[in-house]
Protein backbone atom coordinates (compact mmCIF):
# COMPACT_ATOMS: atom_id res chain seq x y z
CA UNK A 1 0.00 0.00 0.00
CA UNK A 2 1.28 3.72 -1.18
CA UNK A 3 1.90 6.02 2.45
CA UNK A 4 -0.37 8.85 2.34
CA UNK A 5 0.04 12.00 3.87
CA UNK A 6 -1.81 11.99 7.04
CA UNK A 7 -2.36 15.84 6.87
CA UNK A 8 -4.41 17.82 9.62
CA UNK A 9 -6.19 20.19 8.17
CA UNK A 10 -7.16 21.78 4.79
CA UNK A 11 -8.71 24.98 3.51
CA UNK A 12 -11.63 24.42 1.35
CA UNK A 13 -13.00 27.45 -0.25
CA UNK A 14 -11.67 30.10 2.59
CA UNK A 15 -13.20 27.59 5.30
CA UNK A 16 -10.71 25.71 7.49
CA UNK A 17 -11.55 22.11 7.83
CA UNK A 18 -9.75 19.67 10.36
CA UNK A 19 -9.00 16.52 9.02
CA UNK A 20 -9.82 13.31 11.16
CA UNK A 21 -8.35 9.80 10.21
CA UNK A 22 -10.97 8.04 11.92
CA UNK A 23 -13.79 5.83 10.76
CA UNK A 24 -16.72 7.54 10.85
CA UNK A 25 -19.64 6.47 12.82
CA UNK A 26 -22.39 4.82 10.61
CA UNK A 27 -25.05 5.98 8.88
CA UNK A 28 -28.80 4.92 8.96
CA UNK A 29 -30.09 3.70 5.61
CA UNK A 30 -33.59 4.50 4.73
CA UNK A 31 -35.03 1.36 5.91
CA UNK A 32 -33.47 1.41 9.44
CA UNK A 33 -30.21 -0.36 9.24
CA UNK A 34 -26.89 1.17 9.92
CA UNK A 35 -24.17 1.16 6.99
CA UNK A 36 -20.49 1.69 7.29
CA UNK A 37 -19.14 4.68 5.29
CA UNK A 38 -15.67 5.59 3.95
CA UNK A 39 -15.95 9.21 5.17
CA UNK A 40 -17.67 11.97 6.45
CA UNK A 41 -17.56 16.22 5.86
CA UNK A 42 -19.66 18.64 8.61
CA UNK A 43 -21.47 21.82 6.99
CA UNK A 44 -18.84 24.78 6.33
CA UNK A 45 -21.42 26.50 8.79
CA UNK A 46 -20.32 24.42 11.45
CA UNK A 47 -18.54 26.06 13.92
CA UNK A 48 -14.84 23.70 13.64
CA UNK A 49 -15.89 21.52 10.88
CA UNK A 50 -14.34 18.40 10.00
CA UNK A 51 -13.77 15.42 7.55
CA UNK A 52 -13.58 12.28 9.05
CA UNK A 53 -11.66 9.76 6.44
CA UNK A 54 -11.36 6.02 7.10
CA UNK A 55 -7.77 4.57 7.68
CA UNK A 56 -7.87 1.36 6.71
CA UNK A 57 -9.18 2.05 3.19
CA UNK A 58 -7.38 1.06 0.44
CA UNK A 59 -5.12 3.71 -1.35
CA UNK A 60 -7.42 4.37 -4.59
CA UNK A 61 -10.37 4.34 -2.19
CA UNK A 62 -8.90 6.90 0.26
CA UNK A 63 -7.93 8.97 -2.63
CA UNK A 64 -11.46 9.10 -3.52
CA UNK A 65 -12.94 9.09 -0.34
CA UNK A 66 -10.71 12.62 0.18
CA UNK A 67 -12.01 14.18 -3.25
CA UNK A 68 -15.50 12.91 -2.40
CA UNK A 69 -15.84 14.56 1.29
CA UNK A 70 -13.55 18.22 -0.06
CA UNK A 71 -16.14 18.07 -2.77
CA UNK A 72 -19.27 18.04 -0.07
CA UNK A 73 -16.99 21.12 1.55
CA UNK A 74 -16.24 22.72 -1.38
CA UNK A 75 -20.09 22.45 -2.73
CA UNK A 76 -21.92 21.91 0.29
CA UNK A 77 -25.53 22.74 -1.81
CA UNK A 78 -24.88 19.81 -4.44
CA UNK A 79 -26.35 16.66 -3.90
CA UNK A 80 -24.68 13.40 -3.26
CA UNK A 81 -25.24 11.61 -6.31
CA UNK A 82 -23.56 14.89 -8.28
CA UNK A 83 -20.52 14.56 -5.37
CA UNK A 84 -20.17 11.16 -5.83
CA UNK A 85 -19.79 11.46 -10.02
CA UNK A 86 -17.49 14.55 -9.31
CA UNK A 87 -15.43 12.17 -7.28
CA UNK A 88 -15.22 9.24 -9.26
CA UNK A 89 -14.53 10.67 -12.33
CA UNK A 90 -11.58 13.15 -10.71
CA UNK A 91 -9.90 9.84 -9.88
CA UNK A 92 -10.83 8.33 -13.16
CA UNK A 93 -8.85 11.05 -14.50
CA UNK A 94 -5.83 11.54 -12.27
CA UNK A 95 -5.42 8.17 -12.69
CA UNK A 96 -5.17 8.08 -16.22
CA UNK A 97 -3.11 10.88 -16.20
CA UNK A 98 -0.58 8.57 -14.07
CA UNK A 99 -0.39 9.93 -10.93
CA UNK A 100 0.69 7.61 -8.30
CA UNK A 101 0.26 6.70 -4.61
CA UNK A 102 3.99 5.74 -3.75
């Protein structure tokens, strides 16, 4: 597995976000049931807001599990379907442009 940068913090659009490397807690589904996710970002209205980003992913999937949660802080008002296509096809594309996690 590549190392990644365990970095603390990041500025997304002028608001500064801490940056947790923790699982974060589950999520209901619709139907009751509570479902593991790969990460988590608070509202930039929060007052310390944060992105939680699982540790144990794989490297690919932390990579998009970062663009997928700045994208939610970045473009809070979108919803998730539109963040979740953002992020899968900006690793799609960094990717194929040959950037590597070593």
């Amino acid at each position: 597995m590549a190392r990644v940068r365990r970095i603390r913090s990041a500025s997304m659009r002028g608001k500064e976000y801490r940056i947790r490397w923790k699982r974060p807690p589950p999520v209901m589904t619709p139907d009751g049931r509570p479902q593991l996710v790969d990460g988590m970002c608070q509202a930039p209205l929060s007052k310390n807001p944060e992105i939680w980003i699982a540790p144990d992913l794989p490297t690919i999937r932390m990579m998009w599990a970062l663009l997928h949660e700045s994208g939610h802080a970045c473009m809070w008002d979108i919803d998730e379907e539109a963040v979740d296509e953002t992020a899968e096809s900006q690793t799609a594309l960094l990717i194929r442009a040959g950037f590597t996690l070593v």
